[in-house]
Protein backbone atom coordinates (compact mmCIF):
# COMPACT_ATOMS: atom_id res chain seq x y z
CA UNK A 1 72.80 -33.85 15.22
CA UNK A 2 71.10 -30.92 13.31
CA UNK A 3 71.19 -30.68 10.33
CA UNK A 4 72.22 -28.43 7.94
CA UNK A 5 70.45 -24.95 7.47
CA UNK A 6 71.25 -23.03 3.65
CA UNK A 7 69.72 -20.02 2.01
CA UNK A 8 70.33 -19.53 -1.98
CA UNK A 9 70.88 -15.70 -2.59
CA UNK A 10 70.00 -13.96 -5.83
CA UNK A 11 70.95 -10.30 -5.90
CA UNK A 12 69.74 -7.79 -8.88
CA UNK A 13 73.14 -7.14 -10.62
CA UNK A 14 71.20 -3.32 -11.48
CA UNK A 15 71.32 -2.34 -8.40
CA UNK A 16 74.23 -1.27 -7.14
CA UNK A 17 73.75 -0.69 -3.37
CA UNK A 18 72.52 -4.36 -3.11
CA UNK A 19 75.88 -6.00 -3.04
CA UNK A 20 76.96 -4.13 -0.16
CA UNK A 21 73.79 -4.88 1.83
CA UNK A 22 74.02 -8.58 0.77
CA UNK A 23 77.41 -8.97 2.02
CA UNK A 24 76.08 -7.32 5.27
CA UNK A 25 73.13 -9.96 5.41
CA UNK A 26 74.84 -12.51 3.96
CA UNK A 27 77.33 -12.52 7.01
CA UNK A 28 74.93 -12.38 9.51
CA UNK A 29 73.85 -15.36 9.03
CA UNK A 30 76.82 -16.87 8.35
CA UNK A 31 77.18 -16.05 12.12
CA UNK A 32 74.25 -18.52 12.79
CA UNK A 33 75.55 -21.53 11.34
CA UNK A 34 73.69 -20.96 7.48
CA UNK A 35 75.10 -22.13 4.94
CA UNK A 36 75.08 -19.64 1.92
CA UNK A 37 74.68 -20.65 -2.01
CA UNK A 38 74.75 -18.14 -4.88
CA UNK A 39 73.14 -17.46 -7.94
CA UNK A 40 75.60 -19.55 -9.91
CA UNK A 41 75.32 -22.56 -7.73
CA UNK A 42 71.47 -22.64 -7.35
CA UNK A 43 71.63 -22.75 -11.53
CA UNK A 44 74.22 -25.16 -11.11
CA UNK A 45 71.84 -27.85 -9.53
CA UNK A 46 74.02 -28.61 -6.89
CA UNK A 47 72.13 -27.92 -3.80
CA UNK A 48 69.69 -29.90 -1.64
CA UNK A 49 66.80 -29.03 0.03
CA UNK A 50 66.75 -24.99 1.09
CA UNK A 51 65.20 -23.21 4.41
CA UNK A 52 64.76 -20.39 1.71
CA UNK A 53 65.92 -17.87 -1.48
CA UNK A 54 66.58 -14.68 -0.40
CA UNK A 55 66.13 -11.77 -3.22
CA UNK A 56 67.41 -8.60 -3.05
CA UNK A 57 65.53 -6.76 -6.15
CA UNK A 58 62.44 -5.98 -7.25
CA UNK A 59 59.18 -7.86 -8.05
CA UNK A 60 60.25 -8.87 -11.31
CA UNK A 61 63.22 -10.66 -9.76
CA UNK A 62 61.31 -11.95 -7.19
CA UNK A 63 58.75 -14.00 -10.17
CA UNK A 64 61.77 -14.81 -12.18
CA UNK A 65 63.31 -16.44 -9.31
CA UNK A 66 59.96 -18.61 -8.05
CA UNK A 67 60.34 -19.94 -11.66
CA UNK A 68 63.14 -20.48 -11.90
CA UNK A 69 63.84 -22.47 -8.35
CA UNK A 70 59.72 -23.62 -7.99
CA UNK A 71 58.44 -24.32 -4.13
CA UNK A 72 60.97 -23.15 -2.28
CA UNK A 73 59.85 -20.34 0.10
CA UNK A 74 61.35 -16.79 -0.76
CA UNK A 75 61.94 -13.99 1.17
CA UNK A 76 62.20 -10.46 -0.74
CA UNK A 77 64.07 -7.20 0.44
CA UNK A 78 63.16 -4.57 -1.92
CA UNK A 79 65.22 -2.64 -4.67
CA UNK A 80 62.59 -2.37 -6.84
CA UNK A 81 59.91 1.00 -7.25
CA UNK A 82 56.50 -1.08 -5.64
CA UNK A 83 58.07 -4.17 -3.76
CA UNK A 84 54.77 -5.79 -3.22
CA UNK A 85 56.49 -8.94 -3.24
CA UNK A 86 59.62 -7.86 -2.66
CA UNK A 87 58.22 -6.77 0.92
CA UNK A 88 60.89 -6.24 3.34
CA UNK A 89 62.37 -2.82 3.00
CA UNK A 90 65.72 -2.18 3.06
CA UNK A 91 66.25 -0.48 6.46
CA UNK A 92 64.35 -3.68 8.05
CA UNK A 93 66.83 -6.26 7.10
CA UNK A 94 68.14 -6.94 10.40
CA UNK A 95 65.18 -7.31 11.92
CA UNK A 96 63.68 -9.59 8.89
CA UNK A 97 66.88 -11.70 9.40
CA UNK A 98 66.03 -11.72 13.06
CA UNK A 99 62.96 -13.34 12.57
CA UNK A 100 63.87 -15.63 9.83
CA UNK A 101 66.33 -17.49 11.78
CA UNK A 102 64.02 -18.13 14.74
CA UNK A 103 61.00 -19.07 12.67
CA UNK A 104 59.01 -16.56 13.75
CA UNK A 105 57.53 -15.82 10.04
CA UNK A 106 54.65 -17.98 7.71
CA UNK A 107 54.88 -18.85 4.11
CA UNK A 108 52.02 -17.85 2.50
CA UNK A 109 51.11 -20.62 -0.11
CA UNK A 110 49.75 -19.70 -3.52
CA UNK A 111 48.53 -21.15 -6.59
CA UNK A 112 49.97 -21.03 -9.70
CA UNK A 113 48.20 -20.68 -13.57
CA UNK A 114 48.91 -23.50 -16.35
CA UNK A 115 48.02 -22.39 -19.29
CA UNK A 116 48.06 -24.53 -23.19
CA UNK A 117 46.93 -23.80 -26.50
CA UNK A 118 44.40 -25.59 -28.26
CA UNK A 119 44.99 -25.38 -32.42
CA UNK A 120 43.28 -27.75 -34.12
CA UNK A 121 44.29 -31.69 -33.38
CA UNK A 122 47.68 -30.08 -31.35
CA UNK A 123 47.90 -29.07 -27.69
CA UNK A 124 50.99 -27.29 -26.93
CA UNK A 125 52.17 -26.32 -23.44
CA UNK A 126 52.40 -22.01 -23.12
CA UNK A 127 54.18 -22.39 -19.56
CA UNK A 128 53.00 -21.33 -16.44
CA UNK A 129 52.54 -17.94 -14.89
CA UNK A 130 52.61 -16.48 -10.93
CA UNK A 131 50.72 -13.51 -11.45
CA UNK A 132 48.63 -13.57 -14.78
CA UNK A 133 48.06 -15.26 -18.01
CA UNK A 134 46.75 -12.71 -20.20
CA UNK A 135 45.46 -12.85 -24.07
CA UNK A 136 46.19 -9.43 -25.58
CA UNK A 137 44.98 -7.87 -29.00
CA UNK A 138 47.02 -5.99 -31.57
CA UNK A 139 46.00 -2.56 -32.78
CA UNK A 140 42.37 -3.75 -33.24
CA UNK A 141 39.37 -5.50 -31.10
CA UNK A 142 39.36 -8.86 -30.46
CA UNK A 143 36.27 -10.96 -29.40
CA UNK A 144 37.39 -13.94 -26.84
CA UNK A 145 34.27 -16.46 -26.03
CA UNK A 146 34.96 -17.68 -22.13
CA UNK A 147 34.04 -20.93 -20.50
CA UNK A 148 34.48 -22.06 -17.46
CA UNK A 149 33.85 -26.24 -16.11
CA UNK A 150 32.75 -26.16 -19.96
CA UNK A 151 29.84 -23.83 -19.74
CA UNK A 152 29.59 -20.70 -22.06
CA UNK A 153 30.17 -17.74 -19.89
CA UNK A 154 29.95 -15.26 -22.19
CA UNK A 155 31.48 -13.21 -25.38
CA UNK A 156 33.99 -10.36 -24.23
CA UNK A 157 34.75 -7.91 -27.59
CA UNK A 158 37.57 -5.43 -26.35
CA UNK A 159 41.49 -5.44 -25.83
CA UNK A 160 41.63 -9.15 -24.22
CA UNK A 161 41.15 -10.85 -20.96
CA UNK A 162 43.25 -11.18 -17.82
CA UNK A 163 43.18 -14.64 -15.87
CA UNK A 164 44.73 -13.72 -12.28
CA UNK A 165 45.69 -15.45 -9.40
CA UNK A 166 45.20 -14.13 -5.63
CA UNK A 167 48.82 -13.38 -5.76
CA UNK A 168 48.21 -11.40 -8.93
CA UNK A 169 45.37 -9.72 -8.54
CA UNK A 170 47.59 -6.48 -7.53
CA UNK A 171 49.22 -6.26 -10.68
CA UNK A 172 47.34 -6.09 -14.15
CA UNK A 173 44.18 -7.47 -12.67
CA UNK A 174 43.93 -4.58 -10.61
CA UNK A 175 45.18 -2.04 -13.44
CA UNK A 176 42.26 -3.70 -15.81
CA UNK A 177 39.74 -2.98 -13.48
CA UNK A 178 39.64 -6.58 -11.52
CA UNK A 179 39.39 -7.30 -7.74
CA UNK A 180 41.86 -7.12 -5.51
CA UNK A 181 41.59 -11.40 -3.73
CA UNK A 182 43.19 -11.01 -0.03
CA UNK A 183 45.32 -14.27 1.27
CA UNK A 184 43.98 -16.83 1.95
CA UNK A 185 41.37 -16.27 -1.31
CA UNK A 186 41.74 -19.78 -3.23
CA UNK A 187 40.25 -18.27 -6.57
CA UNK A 188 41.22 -17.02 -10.01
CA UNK A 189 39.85 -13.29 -11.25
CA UNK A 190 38.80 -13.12 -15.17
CA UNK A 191 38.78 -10.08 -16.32
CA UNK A 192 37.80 -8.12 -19.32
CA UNK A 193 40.05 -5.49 -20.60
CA UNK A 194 38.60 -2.52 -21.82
CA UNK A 195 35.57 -4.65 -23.12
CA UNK A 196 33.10 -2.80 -25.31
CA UNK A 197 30.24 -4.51 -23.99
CA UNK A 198 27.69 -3.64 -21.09
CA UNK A 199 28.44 -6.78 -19.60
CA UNK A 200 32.18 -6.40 -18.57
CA UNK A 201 32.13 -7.62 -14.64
CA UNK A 202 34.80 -9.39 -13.58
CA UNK A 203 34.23 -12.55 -12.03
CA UNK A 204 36.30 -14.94 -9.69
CA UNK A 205 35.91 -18.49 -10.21
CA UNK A 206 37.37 -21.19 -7.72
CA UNK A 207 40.96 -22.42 -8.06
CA UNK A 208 39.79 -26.32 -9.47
CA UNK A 209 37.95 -24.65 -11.93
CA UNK A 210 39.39 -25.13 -16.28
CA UNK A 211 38.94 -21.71 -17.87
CA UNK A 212 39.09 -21.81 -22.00
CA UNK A 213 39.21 -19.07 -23.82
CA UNK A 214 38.52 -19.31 -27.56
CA UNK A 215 39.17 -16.53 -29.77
CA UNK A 216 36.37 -15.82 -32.33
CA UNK A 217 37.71 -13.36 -35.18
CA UNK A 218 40.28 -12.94 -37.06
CA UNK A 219 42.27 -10.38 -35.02
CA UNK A 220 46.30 -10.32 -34.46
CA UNK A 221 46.24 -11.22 -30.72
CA UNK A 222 48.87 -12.92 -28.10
CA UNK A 223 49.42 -15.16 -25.11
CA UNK A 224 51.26 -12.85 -22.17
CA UNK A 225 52.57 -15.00 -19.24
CA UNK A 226 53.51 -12.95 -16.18
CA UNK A 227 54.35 -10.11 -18.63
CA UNK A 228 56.16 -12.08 -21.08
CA UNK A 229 54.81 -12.38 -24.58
CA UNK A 230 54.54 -15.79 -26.01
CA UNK A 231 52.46 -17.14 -28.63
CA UNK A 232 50.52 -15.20 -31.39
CA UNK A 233 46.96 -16.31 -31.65
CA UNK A 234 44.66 -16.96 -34.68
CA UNK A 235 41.47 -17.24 -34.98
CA UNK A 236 39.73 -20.61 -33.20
CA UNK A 237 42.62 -21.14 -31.03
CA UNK A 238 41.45 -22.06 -27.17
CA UNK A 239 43.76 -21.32 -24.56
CA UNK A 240 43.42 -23.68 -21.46
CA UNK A 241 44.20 -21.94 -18.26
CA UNK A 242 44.05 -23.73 -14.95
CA UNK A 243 45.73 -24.19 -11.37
CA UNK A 244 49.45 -25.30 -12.34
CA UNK A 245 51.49 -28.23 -10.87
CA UNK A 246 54.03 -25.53 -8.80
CA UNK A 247 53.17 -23.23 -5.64
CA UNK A 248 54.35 -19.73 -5.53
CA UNK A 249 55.43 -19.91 -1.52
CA UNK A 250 56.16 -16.39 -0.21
CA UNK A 251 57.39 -15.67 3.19
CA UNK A 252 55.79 -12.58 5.48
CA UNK A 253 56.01 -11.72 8.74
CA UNK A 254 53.65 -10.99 11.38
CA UNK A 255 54.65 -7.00 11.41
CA UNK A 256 53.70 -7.22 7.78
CA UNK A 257 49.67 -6.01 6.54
CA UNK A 258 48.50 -6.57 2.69
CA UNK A 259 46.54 -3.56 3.50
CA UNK A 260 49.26 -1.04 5.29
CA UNK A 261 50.90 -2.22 1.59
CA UNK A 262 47.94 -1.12 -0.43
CA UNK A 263 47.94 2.32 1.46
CA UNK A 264 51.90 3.19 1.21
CA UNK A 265 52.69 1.12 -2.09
CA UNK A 266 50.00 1.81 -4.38
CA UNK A 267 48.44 5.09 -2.82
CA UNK A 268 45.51 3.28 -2.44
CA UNK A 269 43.01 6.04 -1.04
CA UNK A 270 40.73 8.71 -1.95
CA UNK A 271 43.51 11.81 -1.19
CA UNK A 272 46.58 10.93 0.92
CA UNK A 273 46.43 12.20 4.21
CA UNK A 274 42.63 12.46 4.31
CA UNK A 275 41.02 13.06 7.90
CA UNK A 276 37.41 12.64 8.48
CA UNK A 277 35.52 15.23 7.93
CA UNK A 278 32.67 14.89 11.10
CA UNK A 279 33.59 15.92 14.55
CA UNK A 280 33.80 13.21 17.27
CA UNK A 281 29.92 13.17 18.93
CA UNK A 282 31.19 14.37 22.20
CA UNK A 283 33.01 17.12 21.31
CA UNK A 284 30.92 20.34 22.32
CA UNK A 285 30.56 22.35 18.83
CA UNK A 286 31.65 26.23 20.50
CA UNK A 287 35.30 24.47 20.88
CA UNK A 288 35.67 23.66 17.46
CA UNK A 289 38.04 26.25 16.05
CA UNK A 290 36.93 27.21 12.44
């Protein structure tokens, strides 16, 4: 006897072209013997284990939903601007679904940040974060000491620090500055946000490491996780930041390439459409048309 194959299914309520497409989807694999649960239900509890979520939104649905329903793999068509985790575009669907259902994808399986505050005698727990954990000034400079396994790393005066994960590293990491970590890259990035220092590199540390960072003046400044403001920081207050308990587990499929993503997603070259600019060796020069 097999057993039983279910999908949860979260749909952005924004955008209104993605109930029609989820109805479309979501009978389709009706038609192979899944078993479908919606938004309500998953929040209800009342489900076992799942082969999968599948999102239809953007990247900030996709996050809120791998915190909300931790581990379970997630597959993302996108209704969103970027959809760099929302990955599947719209027209591809069928074919996504395709593949799904025969297990011809991987989950890609990332780490997570848990981060706590230090202040004075009380640890408290700030959550944990996919993308980012990020300490952010107010209106003026802040100076944030880092250490990393304990050892003084260095003083960073500027507009805060970003910790990253791989996963991350394309959103604010790579806005401030940071490296871009590839899959398969079991690291954190730390790095400085506009930092009015000469030593501003960023640096990527491995995933076991315990990041503190201690802020050193006086400063208005706050804890960000994922994008979501938290706590407001005071001078002498540590933030712990290391790998978290959960996984973010994404799935991809083998048509799919980070880097064809960087190109078409984020524009990521010098001038779009670029051609080289040298002839191939072979080609005699009195053909070349001018």
């Amino acid at each position: 006897m097999t057993s039983t194959r279910a999908v949860g299914f979260v749909v952005a309520e924004s955008k209104h072209h993605a109930a029609g497409l989820a109805a479309d989807i979501q009978a389709f694999l009706r038609e192979h013997d899944y078993e479908i649960l919606d938004e309500e239900t998953l929040n209800l509890g009342q489900y076992g284990a799942l082969d999968a979520i599948i999102v239809l939104g953007g990247d900030g649905l996709m996050l809120r939903c791998a915190k909300r329903y931790p581990n379970v793999p997630i597959l993302g068509i996108n209704f969103g601007r970027v959809g760099f985790l929302a990955s599947v575009e719209q027209r591809d669907w069928r074919s996504a679904m395709e593949s799904f259902i025969t297990g011809d994808f991987q989950v890609q399986d990332g780490a997570t940040l848990a981060a706590s505050l230090l202040r004075g005698d009380e640890v408290s727990d700030e959550g944990w974060a996919i993308n980012d954990v990020v300490i952010r000034s107010g209106n003026r400079m802040v100076e944030i000491e880092v250490y990393v396994d304990g050892h003084y790393v260095n003083t960073y005066p500027g507009d805060g620090i970003v910790i990253s994960t791989a996963r991350g590293s394309t959103a604010y990491c790579m806005a401030a500055g940071g490296p871009i970590l590839t899959g398969g890259v079991r690291g954190f990035a730390i790095v400085p946000i506009s930092c009015h220092s000469p030593m501003r590199t960023p640096i990527v540390v491995a995933e076991e490491t315990v990041i503190e960072l201690l802020l050193r003046n006086q400063h208005d400044a706050q804890i960000i996780i994922d994008g979501r403001p938290t706590t407001l920081l005071g001078q002498g207050d540590v933030i712990h930041v290391q790998k978290g308990r959960d996984r973010f587990r994404l799935i991809v499929f083998e048509t799919q390439s980070f880097f064809e993503a960087m190109r078409t997603k984020f524009n990521y070259q010098i001038r779009p459409g670029a051609t080289p600019s040298r002839r191939p060796r072979l080609q005699e020069p009195d053909t070349v048309s001018g």
